[in-house]
Protein backbone atom coordinates (compact mmCIF):
# COMPACT_ATOMS: atom_id res chain seq x y z
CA UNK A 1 0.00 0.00 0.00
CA UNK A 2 2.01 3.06 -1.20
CA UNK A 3 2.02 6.34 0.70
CA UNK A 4 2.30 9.71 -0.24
CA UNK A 5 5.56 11.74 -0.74
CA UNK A 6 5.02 14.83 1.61
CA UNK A 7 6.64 18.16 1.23
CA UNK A 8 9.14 19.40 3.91
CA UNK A 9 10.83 22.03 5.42
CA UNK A 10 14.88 22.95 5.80
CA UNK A 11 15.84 23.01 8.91
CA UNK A 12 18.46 25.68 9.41
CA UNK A 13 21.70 24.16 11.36
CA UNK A 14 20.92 21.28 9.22
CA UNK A 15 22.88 20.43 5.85
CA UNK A 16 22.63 16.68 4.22
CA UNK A 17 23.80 15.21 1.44
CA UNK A 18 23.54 12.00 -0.14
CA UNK A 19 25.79 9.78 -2.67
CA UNK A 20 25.99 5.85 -4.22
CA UNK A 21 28.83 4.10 -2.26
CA UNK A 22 27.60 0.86 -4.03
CA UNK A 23 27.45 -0.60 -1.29
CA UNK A 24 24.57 -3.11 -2.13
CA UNK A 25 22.30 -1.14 -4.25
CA UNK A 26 23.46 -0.19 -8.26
CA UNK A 27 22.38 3.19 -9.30
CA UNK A 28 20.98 4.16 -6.67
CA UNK A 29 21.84 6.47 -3.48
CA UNK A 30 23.10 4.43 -0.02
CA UNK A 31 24.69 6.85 2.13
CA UNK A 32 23.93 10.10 3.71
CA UNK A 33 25.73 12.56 5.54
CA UNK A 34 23.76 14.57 8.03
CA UNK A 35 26.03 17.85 9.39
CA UNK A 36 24.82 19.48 12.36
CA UNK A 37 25.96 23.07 12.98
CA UNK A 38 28.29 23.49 16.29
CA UNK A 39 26.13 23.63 19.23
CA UNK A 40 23.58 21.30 18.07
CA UNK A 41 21.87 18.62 20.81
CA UNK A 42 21.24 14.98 20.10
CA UNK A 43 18.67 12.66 21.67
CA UNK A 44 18.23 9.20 20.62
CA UNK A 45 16.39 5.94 21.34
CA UNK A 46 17.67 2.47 20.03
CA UNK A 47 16.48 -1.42 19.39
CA UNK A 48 16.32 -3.65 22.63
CA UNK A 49 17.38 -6.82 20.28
CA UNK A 50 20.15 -8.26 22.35
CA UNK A 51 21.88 -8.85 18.79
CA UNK A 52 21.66 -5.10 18.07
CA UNK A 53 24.07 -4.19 15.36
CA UNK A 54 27.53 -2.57 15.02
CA UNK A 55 27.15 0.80 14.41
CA UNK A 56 24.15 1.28 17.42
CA UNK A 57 26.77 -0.16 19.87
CA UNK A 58 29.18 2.88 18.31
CA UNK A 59 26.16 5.10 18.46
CA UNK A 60 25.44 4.75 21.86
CA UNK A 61 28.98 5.09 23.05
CA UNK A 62 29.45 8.29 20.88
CA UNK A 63 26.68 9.96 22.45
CA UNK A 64 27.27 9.21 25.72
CA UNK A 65 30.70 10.81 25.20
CA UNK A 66 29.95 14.19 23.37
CA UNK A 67 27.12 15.95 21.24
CA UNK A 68 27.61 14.73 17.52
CA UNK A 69 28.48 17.17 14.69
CA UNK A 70 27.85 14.16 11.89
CA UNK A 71 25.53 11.55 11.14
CA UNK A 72 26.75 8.32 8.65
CA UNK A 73 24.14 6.32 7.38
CA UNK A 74 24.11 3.43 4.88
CA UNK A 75 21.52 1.32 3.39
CA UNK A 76 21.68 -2.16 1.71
CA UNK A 77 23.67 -3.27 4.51
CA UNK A 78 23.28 -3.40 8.10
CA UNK A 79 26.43 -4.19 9.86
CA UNK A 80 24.64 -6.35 12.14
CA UNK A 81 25.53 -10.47 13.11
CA UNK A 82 28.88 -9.40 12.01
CA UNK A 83 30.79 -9.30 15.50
CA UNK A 84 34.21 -7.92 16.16
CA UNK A 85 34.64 -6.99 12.67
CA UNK A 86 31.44 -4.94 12.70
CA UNK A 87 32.32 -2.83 15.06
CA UNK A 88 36.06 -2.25 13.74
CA UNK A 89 34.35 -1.44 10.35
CA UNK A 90 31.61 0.98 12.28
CA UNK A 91 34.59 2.02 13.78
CA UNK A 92 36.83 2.89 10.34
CA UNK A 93 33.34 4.31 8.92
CA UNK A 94 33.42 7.06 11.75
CA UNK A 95 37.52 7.87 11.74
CA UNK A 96 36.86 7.96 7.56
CA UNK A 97 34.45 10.93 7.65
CA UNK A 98 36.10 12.58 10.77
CA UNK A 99 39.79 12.75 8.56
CA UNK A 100 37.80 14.29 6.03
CA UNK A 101 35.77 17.00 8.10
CA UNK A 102 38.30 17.59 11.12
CA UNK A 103 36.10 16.46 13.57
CA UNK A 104 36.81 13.54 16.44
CA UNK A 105 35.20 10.21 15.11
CA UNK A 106 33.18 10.18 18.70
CA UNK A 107 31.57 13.43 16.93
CA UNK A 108 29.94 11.10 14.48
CA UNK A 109 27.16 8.63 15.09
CA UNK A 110 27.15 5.60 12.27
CA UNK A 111 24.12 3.95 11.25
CA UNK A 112 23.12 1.06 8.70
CA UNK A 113 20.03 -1.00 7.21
CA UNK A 114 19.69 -3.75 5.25
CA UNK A 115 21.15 -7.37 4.75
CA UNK A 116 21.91 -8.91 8.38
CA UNK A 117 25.37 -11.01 8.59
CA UNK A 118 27.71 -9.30 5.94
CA UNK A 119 30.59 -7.59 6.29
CA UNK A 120 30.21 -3.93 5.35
CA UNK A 121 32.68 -2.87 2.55
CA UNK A 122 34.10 0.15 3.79
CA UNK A 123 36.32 0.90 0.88
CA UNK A 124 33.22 1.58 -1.01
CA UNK A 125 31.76 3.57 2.18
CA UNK A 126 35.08 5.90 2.36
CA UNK A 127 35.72 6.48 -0.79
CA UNK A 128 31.97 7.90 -1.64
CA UNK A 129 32.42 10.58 1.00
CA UNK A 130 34.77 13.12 -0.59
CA UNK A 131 32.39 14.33 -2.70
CA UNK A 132 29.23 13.42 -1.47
CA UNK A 133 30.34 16.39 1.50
CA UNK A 134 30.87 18.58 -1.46
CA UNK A 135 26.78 18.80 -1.81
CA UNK A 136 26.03 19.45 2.16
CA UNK A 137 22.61 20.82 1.37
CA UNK A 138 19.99 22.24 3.98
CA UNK A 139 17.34 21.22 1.10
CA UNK A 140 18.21 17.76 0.62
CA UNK A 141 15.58 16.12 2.90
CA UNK A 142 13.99 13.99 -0.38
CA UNK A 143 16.92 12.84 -1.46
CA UNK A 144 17.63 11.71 2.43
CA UNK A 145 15.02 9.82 2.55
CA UNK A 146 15.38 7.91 -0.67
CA UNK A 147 18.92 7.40 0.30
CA UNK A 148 18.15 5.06 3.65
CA UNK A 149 15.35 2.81 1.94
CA UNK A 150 15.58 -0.56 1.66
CA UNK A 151 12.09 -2.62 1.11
CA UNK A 152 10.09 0.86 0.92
CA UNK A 153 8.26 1.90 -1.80
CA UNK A 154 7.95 5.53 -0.78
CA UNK A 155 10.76 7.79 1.06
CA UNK A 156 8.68 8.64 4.40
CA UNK A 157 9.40 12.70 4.84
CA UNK A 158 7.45 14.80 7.57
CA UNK A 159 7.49 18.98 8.36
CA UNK A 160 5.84 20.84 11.17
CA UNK A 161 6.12 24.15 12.18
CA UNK A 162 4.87 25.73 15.59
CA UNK A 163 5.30 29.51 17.30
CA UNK A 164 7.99 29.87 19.56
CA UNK A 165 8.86 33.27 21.61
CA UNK A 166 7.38 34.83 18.22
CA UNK A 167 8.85 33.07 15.62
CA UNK A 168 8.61 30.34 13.83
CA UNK A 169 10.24 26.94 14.76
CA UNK A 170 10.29 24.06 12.39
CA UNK A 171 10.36 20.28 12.66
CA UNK A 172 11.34 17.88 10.34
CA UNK A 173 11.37 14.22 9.75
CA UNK A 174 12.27 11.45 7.68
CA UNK A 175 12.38 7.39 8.74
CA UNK A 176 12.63 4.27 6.53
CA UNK A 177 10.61 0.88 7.20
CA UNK A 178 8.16 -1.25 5.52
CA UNK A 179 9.08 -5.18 7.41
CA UNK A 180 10.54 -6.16 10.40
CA UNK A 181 8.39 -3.94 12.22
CA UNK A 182 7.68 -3.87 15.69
CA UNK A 183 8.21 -2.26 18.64
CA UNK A 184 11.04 -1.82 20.70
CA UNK A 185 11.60 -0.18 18.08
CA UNK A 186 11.32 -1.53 14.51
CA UNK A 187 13.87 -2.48 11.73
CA UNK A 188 13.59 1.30 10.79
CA UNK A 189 15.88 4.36 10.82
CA UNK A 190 14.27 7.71 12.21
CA UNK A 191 16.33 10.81 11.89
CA UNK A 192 14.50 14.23 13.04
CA UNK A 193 15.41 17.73 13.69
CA UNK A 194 14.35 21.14 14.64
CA UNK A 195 16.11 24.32 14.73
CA UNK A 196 14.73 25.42 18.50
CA UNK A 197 17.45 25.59 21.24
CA UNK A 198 16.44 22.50 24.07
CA UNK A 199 18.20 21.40 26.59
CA UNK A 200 19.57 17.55 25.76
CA UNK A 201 17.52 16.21 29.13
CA UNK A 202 14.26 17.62 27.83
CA UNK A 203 15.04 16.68 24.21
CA UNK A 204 15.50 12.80 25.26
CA UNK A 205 12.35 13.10 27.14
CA UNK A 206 10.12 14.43 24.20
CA UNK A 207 11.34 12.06 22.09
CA UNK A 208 10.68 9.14 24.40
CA UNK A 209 7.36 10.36 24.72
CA UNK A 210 6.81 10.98 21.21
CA UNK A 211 8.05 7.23 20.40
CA UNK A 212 5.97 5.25 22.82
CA UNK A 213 3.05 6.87 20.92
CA UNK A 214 4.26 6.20 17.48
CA UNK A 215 7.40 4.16 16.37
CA UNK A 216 6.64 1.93 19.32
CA UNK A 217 2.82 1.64 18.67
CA UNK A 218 3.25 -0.03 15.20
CA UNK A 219 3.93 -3.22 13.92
CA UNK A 220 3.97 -5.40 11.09
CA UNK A 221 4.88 -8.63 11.24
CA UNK A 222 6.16 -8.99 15.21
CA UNK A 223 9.78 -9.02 14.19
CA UNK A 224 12.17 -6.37 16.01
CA UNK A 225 15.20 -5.40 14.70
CA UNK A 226 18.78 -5.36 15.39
CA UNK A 227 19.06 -1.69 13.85
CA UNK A 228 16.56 0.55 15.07
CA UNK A 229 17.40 3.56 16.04
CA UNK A 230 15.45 7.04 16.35
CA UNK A 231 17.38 10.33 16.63
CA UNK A 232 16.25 13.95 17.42
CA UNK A 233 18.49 17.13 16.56
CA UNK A 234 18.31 20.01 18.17
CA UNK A 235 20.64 22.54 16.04
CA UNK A 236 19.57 26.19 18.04
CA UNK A 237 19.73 28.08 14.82
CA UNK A 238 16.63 29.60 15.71
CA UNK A 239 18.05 31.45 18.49
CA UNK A 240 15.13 30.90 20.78
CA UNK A 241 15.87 31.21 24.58
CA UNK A 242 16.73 27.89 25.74
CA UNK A 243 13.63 25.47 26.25
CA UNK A 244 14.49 23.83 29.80
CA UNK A 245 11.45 23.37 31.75
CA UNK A 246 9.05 20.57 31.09
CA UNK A 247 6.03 22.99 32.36
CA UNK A 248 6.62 26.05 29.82
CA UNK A 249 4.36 26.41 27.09
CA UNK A 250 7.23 26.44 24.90
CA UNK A 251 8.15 22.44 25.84
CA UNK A 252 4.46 21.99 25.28
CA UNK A 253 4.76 23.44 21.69
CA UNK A 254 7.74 21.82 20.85
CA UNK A 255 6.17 18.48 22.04
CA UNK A 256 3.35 18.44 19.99
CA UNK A 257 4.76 19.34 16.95
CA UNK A 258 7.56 16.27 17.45
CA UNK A 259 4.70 14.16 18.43
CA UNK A 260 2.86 14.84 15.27
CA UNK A 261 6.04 14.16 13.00
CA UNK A 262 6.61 11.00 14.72
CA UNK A 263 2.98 9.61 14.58
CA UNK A 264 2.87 10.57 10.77
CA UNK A 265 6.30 8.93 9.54
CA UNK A 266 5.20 5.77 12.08
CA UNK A 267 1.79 5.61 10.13
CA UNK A 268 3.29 6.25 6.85
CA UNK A 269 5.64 3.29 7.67
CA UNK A 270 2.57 0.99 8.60
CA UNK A 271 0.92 2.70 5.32
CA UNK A 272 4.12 1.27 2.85
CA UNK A 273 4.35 -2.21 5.37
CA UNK A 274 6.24 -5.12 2.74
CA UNK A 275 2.81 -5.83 0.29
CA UNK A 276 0.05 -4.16 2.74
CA UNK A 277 -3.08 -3.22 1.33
CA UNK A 278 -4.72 -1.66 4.51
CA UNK A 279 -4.41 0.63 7.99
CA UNK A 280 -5.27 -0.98 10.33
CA UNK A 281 -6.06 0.74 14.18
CA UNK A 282 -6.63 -1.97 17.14
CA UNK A 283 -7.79 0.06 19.60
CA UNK A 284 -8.65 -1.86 23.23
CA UNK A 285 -10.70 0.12 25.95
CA UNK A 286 -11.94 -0.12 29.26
CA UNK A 287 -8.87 -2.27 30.20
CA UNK A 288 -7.43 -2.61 34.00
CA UNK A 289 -4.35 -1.15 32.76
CA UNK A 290 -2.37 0.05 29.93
CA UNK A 291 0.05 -2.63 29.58
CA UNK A 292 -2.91 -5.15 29.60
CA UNK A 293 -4.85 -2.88 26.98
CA UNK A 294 -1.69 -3.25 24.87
CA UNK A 295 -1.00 -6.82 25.52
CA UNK A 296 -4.54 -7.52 23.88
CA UNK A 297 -3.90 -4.82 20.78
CA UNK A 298 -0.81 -6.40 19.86
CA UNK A 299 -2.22 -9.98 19.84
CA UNK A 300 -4.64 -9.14 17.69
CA UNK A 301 -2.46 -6.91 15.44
CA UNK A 302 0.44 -9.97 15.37
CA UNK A 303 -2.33 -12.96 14.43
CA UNK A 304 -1.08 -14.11 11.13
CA UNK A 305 -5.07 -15.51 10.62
CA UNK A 306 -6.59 -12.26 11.56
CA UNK A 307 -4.29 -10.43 8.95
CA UNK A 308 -4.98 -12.66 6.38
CA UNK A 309 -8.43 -12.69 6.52
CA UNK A 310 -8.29 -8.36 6.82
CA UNK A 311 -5.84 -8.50 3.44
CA UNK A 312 -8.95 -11.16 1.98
CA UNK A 313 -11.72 -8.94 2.93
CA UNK A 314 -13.27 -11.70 5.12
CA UNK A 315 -15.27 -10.71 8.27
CA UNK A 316 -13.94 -13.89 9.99
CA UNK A 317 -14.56 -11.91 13.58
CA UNK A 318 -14.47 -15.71 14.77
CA UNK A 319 -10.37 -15.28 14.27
CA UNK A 320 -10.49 -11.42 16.76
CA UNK A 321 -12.45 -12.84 19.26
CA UNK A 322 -9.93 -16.03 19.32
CA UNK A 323 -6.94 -13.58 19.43
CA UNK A 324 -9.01 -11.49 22.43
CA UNK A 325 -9.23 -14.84 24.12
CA UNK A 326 -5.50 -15.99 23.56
CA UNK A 327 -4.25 -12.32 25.07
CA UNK A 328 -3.23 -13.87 28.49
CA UNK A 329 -6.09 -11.40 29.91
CA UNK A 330 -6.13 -12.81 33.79
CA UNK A 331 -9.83 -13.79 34.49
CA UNK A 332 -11.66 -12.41 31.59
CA UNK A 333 -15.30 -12.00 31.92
CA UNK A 334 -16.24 -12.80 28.23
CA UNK A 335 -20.03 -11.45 29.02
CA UNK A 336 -18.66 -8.10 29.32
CA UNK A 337 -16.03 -8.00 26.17
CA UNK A 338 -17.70 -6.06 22.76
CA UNK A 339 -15.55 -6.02 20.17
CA UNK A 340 -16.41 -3.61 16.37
CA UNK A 341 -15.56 -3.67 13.01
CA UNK A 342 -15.56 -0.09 12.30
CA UNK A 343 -19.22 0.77 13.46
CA UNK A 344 -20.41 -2.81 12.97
CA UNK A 345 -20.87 -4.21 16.57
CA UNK A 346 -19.60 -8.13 15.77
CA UNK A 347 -19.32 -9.77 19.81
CA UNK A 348 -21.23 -8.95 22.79
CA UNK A 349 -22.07 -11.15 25.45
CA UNK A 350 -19.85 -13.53 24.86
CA UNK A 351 -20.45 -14.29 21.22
CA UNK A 352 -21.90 -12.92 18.01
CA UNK A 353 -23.76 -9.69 18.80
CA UNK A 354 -27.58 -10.42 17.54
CA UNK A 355 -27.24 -7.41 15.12
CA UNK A 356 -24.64 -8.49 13.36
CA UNK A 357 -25.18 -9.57 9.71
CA UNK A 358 -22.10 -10.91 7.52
CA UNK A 359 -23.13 -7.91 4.55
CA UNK A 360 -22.08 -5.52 7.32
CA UNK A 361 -18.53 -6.77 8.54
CA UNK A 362 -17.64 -7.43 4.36
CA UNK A 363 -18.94 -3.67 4.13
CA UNK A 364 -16.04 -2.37 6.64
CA UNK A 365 -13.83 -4.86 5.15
CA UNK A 366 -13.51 -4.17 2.59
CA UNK A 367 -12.34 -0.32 2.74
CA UNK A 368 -8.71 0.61 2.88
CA UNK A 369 -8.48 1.87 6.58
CA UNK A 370 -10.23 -0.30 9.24
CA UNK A 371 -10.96 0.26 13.08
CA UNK A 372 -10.82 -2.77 15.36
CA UNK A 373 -12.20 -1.71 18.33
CA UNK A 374 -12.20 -4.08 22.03
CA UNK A 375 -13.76 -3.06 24.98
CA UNK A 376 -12.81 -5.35 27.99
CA UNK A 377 -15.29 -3.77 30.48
CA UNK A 378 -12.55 -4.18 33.58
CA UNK A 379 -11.08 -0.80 33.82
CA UNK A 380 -10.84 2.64 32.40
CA UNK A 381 -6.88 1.82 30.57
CA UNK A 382 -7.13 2.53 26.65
CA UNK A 383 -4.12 1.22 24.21
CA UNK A 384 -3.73 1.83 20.22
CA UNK A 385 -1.97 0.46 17.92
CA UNK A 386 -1.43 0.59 13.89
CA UNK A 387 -0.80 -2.32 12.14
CA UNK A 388 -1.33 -3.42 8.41
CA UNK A 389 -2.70 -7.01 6.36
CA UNK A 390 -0.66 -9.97 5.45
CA UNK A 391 -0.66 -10.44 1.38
CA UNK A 392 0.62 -12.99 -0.87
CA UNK A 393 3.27 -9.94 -1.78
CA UNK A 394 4.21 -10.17 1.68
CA UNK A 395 5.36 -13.32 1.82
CA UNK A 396 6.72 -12.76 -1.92
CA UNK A 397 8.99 -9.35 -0.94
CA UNK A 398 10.55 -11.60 2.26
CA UNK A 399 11.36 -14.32 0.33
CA UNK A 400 13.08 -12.90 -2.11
CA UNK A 401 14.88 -9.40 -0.30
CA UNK A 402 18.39 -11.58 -0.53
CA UNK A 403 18.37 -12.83 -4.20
């Protein structure tokens, strides 16, 4: 299911540029160079794969030891499986572009997507970087985010602006993803930045909160990663006083316009998911908690027979009410569960609702964005999340991404 290419923004303190290193891909871009102007915070949030790759052990480190001036990402290959080597190539990555630009190669986070278990050639890497810095571009956002694809279809590309002390701030994101999705985080790259002065503690904290509503309220096929990683910039070009209280109204403003980018580019991920055909929202209600609200969603939104039947059309509500069941809910009253198909009650009572008529559920079906909607009746706790349908294409895209 393709999405739409969305305009952006520049975000001043902000210059990218992009090149073909070859390193999997043939006439294509695979690396990009993000330069962030001196000054400039970083926040980021990685995978929780206990395999996690290379260049997010480097990443980590890096930013724990300074703020960044550089980002180096490649696609086609993701530097992951690969051991000792990996991160001695991660490693030579960073010291290549920090020769070139004079800065320390802890000033540079590296990160990679694509094929798990090769070795990354970083002769090809270093040797694209000479002139790619040559185009360091504040307006190079699209070409960004066609550079860090892998199974996409669409480059996923996100602006907001919001009022700041009088003038206007900007946000803007791109992220790559389509398979391997789900949370904690997802086999996708997120890089975002705005040109608003924050303090690094409060930066991490928005974009924690923006990613447990978005990038970690998605998935596609309940496979996570070993090379997620989400970053947010902070470059001050604005020249804003400096946003360091959680209560102002200027956190608040700054927070909902990163919330907003976030929850687009995680939707536009679900959107372009490897052979989807539909948005899906499981949305779970009246639960004794959120963690049990979400422990439901996410069995539904992981059953490989309830996304079949969504990518056939198929009302089978037999197949959510199964999944509701299966959820490891602790003593369940099933009387008091309802469960909807868009605005088509299907369960109440503990079985089909006596409304229900099979022309209805095909009705919501069969439309491109569907609601799945549980109520539990046990608490007031509510939990979303987006997910997409399992097609033939699907299993096609998968079984093919290494030949």
């Amino acid at each position: 299911m393709s999405g739409v290419e969305l305009s952006f923004l520049p975000v001043a303190g902000v210059q990218l540029a992009t090149g073909a290193a070859g390193i999997r891909y043939h006439g294509r871009d695979d690396l990009l160079v993000l330069a962030l102007a001196p000054g400039s915070s970083a926040a980021a949030v990685f995978t929780r794969n206990a395999f996690c790759a290379a260049p997010v052990t480097l990443a980590r480190q890096h930013l724990a030891t300074t703020a960044p001036r550089y980002l180096l990402i490649n696609s086609g290959n993701a530097n992951a499986g690969t051991g000792e080597r990996g991160l001695v190539d991660a490693q030579a990555s960073c010291a290549a572009l920090a020769e070139l630009t004079g800065c320390l190669s802890e000033q540079i986070l590296p990160f990679s997507t694509g094929v798990i278990g090769e070795p990354l050639p970083v002769e090809r890497l270093a040797a694209a970087l000479p002139e790619l810095l040559t185009r360091l571009d504040v307006s190079a956002w699209s070409l960004a985010a066609r550079a860090i694809m892998t199974t996409d279809t669409v480059p996923k590309l996100v602006s907001r602006q919001f009022e700041l002390n009088g003038q206007t701030a900007t946000v803007t994101g791109i992220a790559k993803g389509a398979g391997m999705i789900c949370p904690n985080m997802a086999t996708m790259l997120a890089f975002i930045a705005t040109d608003a002065t924050v303090a690094p503690a409060l930066l991490q904290r928005s974009l924690e909160q923006a990613v447990a509503g978005s990038f970690n309220a998605i998935t596609i096929d309940g496979d996570t990663s070993t090379n997620d990683s989400c970053v947010l910039i902070a470059s001050g070009a604005l020249g804003n006083p400096l946003i360091d209280h959680a209560e102002s109204a200027e956190y608040a403003a700054l927070q909902t316009a990163v919330d907003a980018v976030c929850l687009e580019l995680a939707t536009a991920i679900v959107r372009d998911g490897e052979g989807a055909t539909k948005l899906v929202t499981v949305r779970v209600e009246d639960a004794a908690n959120v963690a049990e609200a979400r422990q439901v969603a996410y069995t539904i939104a992981h059953s490989p027979l309830v996304k079949t039947a969504l990518f056939a059309s198929d009302p089978n509500w037999g197949r959510i009410l199964a999944a509701v069941g299966r959820a490891g809910v602790t003593d369940l009253d099933i009387a008091r569960v309802q469960i909807d198909l868009g605005d088509v009650r299907i369960v109440s009572n503990g079985g089909r609702s006596p409304d229900y008529t099979e022309a209805a559920g095909a009705a919501v079906m069969a439309v491109a964005e569907i609601v799945i909607r549980v109520i539990l009746g046990r608490g007031a706790a509510t939990a979303q999340v987006l997910t997409c349908d399992f097609s033939y294409d699907y299993v096609r895209i998968n079984a093919e991404y290494r030949s």
